[in-house]
PDB file of N, CA and C in Angstrom:
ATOM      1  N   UNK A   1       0.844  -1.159   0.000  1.00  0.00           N
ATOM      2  CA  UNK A   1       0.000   0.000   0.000  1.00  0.00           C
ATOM      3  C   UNK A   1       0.897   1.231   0.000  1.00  0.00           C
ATOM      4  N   UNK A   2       0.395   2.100  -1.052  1.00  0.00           N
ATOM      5  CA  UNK A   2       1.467   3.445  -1.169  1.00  0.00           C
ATOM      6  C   UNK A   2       0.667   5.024  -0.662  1.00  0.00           C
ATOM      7  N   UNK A   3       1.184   5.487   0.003  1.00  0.00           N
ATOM      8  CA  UNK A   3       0.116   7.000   0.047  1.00  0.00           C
ATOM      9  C   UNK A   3       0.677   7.783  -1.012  1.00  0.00           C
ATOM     10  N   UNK A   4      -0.108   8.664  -1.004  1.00  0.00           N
ATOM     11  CA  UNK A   4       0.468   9.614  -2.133  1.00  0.00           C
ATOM     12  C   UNK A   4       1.520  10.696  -1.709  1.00  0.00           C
ATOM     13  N   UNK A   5       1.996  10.507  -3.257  1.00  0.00           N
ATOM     14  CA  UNK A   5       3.412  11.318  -2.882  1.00  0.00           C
ATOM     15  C   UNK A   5       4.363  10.553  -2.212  1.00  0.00           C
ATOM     16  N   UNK A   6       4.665   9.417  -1.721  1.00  0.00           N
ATOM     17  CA  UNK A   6       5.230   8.816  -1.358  1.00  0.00           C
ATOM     18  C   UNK A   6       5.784   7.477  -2.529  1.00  0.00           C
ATOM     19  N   UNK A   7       7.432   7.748  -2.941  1.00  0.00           N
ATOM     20  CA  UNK A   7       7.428   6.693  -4.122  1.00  0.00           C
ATOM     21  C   UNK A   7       7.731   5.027  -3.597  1.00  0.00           C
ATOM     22  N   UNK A   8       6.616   4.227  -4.064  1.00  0.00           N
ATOM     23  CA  UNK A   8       7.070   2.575  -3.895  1.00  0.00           C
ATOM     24  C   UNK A   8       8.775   2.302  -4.158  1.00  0.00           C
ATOM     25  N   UNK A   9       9.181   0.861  -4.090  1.00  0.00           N
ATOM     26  CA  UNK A   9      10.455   0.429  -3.606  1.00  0.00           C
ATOM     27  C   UNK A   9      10.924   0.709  -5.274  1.00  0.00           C
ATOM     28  N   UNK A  10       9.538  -0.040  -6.312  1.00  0.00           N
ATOM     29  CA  UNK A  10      10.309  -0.185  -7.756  1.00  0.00           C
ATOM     30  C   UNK A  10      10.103   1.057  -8.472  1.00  0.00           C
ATOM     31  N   UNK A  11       9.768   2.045  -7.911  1.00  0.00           N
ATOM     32  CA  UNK A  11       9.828   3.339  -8.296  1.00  0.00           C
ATOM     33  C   UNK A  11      10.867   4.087  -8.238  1.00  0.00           C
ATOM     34  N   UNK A  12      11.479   3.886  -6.908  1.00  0.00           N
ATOM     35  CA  UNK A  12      12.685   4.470  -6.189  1.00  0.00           C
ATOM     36  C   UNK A  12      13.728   3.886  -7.101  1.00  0.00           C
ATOM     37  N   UNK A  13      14.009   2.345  -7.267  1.00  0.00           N
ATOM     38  CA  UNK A  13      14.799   2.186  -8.303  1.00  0.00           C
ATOM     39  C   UNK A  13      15.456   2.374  -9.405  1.00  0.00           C
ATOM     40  N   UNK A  14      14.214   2.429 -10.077  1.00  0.00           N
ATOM     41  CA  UNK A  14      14.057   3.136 -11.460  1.00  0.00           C
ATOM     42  C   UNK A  14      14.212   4.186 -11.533  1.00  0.00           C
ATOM     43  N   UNK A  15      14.227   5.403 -10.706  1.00  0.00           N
ATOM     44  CA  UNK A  15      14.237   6.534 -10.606  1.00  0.00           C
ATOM     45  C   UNK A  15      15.951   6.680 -10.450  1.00  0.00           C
ATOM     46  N   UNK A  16      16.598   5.786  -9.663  1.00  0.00           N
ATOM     47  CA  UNK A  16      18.292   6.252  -9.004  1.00  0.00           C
ATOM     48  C   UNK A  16      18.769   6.313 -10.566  1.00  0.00           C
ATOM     49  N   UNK A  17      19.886   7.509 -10.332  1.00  0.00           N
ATOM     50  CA  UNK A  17      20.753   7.868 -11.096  1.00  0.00           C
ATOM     51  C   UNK A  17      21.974   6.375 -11.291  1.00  0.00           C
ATOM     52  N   UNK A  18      22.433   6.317 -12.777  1.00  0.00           N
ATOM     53  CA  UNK A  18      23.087   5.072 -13.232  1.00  0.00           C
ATOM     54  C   UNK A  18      24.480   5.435 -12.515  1.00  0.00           C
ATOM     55  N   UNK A  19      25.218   4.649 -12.264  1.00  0.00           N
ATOM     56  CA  UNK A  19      26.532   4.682 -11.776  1.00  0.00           C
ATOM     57  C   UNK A  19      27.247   5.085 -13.447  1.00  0.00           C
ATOM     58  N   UNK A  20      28.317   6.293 -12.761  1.00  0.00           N
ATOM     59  CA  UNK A  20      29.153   6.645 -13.770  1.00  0.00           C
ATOM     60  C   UNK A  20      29.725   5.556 -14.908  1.00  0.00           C
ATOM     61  N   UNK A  21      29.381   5.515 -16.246  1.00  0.00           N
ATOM     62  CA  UNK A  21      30.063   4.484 -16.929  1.00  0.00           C
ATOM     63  C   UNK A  21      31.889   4.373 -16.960  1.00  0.00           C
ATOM     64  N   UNK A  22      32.334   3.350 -16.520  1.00  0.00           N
ATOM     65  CA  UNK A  22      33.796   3.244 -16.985  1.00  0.00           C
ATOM     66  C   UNK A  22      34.451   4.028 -17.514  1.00  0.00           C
ATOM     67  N   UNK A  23      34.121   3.667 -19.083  1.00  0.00           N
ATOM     68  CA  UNK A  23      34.404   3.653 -20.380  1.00  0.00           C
ATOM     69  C   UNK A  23      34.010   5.110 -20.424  1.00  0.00           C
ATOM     70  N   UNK A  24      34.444   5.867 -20.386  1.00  0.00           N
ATOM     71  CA  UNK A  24      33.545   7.621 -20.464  1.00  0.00           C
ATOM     72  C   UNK A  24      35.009   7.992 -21.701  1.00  0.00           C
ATOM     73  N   UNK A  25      34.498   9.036 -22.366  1.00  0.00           N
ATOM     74  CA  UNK A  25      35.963   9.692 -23.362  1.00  0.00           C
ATOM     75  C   UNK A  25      37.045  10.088 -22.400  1.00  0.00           C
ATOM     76  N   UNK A  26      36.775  10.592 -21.165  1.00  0.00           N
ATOM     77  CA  UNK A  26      38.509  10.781 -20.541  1.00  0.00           C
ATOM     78  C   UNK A  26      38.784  10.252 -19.604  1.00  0.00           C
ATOM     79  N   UNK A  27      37.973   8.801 -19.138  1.00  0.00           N
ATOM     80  CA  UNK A  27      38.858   7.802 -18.816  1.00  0.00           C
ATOM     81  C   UNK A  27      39.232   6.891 -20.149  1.00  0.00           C
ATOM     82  N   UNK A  28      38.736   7.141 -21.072  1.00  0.00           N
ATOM     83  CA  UNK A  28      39.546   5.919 -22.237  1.00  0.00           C
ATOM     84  C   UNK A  28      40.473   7.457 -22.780  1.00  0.00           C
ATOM     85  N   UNK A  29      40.230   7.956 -22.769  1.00  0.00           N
ATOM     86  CA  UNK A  29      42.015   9.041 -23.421  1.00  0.00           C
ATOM     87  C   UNK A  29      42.733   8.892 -22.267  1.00  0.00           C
ATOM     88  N   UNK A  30      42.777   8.620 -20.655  1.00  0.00           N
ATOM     89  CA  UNK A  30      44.064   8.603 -19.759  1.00  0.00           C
ATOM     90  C   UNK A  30      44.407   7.598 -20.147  1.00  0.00           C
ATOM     91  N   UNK A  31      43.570   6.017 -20.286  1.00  0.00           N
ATOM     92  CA  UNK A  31      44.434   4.701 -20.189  1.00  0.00           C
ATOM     93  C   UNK A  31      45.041   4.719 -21.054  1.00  0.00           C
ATOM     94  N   UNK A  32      44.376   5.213 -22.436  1.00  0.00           N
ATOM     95  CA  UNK A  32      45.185   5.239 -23.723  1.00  0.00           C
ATOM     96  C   UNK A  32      46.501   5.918 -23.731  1.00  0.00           C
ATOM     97  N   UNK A  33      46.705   7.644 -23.193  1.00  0.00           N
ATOM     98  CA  UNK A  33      47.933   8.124 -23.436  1.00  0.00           C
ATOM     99  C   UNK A  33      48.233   7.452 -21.756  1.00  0.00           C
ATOM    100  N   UNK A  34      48.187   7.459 -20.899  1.00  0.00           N
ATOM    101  CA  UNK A  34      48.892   6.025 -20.166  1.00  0.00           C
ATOM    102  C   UNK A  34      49.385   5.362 -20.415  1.00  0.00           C
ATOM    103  N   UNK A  35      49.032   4.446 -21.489  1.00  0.00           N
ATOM    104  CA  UNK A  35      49.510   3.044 -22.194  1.00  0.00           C
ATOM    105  C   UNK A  35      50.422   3.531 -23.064  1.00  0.00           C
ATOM    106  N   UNK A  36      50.624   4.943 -23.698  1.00  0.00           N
ATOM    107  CA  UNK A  36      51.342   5.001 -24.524  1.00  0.00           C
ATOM    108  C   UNK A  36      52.742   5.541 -24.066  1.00  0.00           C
ATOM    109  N   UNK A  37      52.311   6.340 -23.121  1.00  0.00           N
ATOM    110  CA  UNK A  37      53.750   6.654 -22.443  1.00  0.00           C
ATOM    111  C   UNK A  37      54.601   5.647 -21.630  1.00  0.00           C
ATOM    112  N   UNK A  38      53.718   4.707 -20.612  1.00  0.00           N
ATOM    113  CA  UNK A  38      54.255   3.425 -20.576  1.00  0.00           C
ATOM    114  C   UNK A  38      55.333   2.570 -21.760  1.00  0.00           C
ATOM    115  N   UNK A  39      54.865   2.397 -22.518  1.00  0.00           N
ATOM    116  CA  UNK A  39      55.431   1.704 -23.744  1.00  0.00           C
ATOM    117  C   UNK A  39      56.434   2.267 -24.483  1.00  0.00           C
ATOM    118  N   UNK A  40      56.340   3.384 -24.601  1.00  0.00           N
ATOM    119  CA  UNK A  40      57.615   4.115 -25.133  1.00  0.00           C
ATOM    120  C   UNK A  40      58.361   4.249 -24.057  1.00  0.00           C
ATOM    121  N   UNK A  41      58.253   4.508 -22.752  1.00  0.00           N
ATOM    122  CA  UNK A  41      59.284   4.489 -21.944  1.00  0.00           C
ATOM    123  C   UNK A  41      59.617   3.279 -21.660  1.00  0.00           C
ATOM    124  N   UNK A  42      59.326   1.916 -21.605  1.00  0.00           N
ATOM    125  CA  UNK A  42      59.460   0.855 -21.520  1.00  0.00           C
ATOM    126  C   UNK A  42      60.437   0.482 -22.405  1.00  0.00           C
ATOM    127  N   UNK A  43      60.233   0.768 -23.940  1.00  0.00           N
ATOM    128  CA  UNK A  43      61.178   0.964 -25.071  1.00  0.00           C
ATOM    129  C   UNK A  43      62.310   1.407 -24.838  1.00  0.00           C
ATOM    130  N   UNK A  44      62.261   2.638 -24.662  1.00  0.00           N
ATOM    131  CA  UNK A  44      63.297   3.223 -24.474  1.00  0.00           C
ATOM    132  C   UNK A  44      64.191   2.687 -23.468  1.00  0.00           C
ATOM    133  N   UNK A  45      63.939   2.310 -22.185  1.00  0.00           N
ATOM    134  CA  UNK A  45      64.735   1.835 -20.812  1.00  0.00           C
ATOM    135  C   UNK A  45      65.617   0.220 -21.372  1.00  0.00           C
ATOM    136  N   UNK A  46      64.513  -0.201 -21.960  1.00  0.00           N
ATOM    137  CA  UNK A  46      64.885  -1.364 -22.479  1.00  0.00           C
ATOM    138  C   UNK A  46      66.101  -1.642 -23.304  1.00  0.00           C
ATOM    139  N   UNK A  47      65.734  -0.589 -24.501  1.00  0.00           N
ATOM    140  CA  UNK A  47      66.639  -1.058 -25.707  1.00  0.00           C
ATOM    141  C   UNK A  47      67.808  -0.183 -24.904  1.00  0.00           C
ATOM    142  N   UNK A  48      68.049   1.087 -24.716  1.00  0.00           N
ATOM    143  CA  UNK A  48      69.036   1.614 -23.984  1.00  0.00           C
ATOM    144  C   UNK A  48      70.502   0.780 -23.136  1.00  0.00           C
ATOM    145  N   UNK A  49      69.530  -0.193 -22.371  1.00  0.00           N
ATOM    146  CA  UNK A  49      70.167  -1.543 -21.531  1.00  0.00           C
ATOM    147  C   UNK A  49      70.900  -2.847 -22.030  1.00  0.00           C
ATOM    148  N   UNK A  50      69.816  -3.205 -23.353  1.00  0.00           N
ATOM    149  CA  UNK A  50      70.343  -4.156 -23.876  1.00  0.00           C
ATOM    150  C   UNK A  50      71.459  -3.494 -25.181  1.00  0.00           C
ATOM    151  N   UNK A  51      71.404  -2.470 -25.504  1.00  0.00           N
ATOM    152  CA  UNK A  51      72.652  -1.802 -26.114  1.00  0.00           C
ATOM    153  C   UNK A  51      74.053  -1.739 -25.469  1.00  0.00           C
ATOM    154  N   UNK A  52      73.264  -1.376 -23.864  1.00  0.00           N
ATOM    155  CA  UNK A  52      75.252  -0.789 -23.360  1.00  0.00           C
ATOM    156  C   UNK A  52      75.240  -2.145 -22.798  1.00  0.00           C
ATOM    157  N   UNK A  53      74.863  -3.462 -22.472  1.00  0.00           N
ATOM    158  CA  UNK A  53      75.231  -4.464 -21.994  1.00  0.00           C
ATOM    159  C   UNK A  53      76.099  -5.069 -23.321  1.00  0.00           C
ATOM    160  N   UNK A  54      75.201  -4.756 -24.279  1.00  0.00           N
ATOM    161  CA  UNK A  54      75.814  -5.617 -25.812  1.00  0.00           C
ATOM    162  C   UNK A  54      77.186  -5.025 -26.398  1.00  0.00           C
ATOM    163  N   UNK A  55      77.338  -4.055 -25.932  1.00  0.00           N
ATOM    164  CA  UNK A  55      78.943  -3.063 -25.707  1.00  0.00           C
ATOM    165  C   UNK A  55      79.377  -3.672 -24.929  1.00  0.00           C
ATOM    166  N   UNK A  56      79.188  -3.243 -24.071  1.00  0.00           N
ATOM    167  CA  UNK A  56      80.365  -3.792 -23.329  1.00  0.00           C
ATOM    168  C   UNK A  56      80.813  -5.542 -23.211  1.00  0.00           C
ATOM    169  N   UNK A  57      79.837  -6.261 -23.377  1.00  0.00           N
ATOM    170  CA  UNK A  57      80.339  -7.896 -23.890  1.00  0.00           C
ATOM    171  C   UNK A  57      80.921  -8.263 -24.952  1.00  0.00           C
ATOM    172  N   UNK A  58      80.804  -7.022 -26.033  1.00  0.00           N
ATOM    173  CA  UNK A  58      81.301  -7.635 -27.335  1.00  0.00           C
ATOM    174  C   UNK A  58      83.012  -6.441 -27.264  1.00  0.00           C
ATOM    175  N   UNK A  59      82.720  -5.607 -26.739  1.00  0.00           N
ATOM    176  CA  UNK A  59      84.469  -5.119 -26.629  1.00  0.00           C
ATOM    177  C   UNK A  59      84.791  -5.477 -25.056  1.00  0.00           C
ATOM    178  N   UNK A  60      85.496  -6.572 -25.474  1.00  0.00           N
ATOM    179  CA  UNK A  60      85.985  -6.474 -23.872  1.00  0.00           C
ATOM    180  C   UNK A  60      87.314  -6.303 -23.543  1.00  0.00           C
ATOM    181  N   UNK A  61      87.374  -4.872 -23.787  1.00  0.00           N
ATOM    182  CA  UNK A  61      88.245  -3.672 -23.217  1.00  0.00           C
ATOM    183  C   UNK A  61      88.821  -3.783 -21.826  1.00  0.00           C
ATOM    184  N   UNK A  62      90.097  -3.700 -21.391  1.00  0.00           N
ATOM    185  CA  UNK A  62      90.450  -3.173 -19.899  1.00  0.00           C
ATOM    186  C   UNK A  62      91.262  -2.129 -19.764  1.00  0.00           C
ATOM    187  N   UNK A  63      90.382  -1.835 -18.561  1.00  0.00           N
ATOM    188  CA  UNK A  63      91.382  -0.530 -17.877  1.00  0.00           C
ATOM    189  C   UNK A  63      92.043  -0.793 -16.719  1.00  0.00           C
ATOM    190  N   UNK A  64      93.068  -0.440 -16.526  1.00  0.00           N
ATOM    191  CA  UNK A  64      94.088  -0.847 -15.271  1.00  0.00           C
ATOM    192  C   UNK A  64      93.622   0.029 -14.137  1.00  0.00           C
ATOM    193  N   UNK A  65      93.488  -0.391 -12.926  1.00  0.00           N
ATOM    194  CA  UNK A  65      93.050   0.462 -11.839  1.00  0.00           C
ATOM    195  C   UNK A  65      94.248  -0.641 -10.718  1.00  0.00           C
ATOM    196  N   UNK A  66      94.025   0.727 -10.079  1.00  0.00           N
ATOM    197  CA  UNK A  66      95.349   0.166  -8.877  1.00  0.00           C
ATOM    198  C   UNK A  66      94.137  -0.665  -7.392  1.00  0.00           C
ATOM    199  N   UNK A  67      95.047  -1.270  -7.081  1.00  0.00           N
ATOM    200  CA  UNK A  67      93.877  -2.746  -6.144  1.00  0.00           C
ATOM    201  C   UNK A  67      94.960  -1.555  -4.574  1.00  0.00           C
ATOM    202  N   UNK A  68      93.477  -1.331  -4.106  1.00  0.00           N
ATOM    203  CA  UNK A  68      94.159  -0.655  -2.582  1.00  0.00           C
ATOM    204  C   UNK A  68      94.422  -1.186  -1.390  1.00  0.00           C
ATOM    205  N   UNK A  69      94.418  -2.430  -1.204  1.00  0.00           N
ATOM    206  CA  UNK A  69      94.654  -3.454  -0.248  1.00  0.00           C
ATOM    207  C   UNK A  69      96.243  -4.346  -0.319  1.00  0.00           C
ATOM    208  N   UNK A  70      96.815  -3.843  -1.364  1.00  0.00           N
ATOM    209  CA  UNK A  70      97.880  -4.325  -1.675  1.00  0.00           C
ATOM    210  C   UNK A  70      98.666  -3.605  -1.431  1.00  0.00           C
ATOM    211  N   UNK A  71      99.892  -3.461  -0.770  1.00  0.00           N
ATOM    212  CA  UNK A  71     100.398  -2.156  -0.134  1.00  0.00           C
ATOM    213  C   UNK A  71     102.462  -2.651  -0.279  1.00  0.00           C
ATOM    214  N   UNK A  72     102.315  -3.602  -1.357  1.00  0.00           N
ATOM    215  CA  UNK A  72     103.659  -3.697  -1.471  1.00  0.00           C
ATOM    216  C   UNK A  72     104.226  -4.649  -2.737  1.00  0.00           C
ATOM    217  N   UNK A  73     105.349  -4.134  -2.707  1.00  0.00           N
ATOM    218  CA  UNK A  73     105.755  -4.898  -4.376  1.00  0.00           C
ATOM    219  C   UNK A  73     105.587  -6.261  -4.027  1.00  0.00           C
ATOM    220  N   UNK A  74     106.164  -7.149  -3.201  1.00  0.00           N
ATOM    221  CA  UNK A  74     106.136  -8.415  -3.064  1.00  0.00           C
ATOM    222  C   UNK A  74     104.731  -9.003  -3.461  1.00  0.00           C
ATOM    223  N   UNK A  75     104.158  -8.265  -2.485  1.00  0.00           N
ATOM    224  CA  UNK A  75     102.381  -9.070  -2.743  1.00  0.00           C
ATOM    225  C   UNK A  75     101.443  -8.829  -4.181  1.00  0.00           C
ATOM    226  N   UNK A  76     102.458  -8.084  -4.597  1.00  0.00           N
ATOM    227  CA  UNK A  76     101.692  -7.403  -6.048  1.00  0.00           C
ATOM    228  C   UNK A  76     102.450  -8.318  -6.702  1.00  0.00           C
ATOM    229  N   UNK A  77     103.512  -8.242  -7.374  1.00  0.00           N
ATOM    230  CA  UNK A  77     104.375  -9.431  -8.150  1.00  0.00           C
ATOM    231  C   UNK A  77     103.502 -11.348  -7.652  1.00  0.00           C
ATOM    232  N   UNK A  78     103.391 -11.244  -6.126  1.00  0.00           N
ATOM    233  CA  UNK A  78     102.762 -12.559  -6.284  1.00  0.00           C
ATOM    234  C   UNK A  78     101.502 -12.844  -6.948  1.00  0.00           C
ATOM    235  N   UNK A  79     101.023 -11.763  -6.999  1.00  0.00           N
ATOM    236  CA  UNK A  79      99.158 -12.274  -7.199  1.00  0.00           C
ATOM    237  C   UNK A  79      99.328 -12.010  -8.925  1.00  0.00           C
ATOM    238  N   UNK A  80     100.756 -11.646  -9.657  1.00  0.00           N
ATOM    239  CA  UNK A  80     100.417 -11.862 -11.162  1.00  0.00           C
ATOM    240  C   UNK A  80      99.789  -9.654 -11.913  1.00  0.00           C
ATOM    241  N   UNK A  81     100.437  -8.806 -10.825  1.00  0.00           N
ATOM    242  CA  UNK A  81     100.184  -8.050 -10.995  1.00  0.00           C
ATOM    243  C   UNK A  81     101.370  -6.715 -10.870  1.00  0.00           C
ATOM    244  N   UNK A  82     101.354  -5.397 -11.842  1.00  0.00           N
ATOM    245  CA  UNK A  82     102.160  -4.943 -11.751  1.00  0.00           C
ATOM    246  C   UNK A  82     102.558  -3.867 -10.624  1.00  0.00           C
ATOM    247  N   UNK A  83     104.063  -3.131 -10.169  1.00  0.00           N
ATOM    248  CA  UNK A  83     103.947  -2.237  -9.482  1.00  0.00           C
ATOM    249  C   UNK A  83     104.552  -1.085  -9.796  1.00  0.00           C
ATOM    250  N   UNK A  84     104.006   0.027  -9.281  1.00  0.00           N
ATOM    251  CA  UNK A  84     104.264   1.275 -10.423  1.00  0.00           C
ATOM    252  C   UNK A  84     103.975   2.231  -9.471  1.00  0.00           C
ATOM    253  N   UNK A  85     104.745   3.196  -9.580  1.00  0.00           N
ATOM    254  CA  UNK A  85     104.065   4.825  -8.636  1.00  0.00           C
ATOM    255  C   UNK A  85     103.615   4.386  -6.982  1.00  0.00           C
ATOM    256  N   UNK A  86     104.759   3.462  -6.446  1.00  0.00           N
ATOM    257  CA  UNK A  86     104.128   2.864  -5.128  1.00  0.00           C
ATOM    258  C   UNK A  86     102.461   2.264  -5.011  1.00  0.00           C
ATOM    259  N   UNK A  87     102.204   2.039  -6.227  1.00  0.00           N
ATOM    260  CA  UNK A  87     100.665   1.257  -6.248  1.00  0.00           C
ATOM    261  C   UNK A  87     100.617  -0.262  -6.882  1.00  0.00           C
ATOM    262  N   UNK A  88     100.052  -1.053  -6.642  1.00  0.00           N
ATOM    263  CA  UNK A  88      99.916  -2.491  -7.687  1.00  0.00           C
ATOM    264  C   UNK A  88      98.796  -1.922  -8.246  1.00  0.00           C
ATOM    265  N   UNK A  89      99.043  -2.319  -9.567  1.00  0.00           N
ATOM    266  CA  UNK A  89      98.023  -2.182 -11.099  1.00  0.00           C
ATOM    267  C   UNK A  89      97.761  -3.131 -11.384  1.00  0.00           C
ATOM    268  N   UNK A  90      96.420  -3.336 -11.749  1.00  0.00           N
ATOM    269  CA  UNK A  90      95.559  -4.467 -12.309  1.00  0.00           C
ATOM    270  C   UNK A  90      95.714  -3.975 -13.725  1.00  0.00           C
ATOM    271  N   UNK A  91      95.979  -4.819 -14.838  1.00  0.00           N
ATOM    272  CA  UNK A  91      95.802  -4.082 -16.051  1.00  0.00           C
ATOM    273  C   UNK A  91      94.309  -4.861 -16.966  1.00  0.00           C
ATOM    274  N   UNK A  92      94.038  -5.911 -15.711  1.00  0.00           N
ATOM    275  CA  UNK A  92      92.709  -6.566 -16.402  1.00  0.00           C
ATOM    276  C   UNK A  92      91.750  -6.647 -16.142  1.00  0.00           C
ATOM    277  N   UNK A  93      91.324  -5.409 -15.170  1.00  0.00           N
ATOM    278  CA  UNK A  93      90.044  -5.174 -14.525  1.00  0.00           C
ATOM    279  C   UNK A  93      89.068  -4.370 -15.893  1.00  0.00           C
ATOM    280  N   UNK A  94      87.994  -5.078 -15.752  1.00  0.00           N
ATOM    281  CA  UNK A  94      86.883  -5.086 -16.603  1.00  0.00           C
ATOM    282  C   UNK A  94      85.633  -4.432 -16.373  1.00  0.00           C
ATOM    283  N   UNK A  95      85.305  -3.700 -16.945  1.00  0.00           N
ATOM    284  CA  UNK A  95      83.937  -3.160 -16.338  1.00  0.00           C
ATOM    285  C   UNK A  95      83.104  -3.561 -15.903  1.00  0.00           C
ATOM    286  N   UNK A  96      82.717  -4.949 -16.627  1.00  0.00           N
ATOM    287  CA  UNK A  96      81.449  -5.547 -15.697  1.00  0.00           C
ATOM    288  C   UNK A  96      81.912  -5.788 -14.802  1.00  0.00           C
ATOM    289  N   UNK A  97      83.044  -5.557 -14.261  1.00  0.00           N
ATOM    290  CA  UNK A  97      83.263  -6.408 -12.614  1.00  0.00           C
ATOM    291  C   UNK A  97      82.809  -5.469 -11.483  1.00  0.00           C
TER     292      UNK A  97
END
């Protein structure tokens, strides 16, 4: 039983406002330029990485750096290394190391 002016349950229903759709034009333009800046930066980080890794494995270049724990000709001549300017020099230290 309804009085007047008073709206029933399937009235009230029908009447509520729809929940915002998803899919609206500027939530599908954020995911989209979202997705796109994602991906190009993804690109970019990527190929960047697998470039300077692919350098440096395919020249494998050394630079001599002096080892600072070694503090004398004897122990430098033993371990297969040179001594120079009161320092032992590695002449085969490698970058990836």
């Amino acid at each position: 039983m309804s009085l007047a002016g008073i709206k029933s349950h399937s009235q009230q229903l029908k009447t509520k406002k729809p929940i915002a759709n998803f899919c609206n034009p500027i939530n599908c333009a954020f995911f989209v330029g979202s997705f796109i800046i994602l991906s190009t930066s993804s690109i970019i980080i990527i190929s960047s990485t697998i470039s300077s890794i692919s350098s440096a494995i395919s020249s494998p270049s050394t630079h001599p750096t002096s080892i600072p724990w070694i503090n004398n000709a004897s122990d430098c001549k033993h371990s297969g290394r040179n001594w120079y300017d009161n320092k032992c020099w590695d002449a085969e230290h490698s970058l990836m190391f």
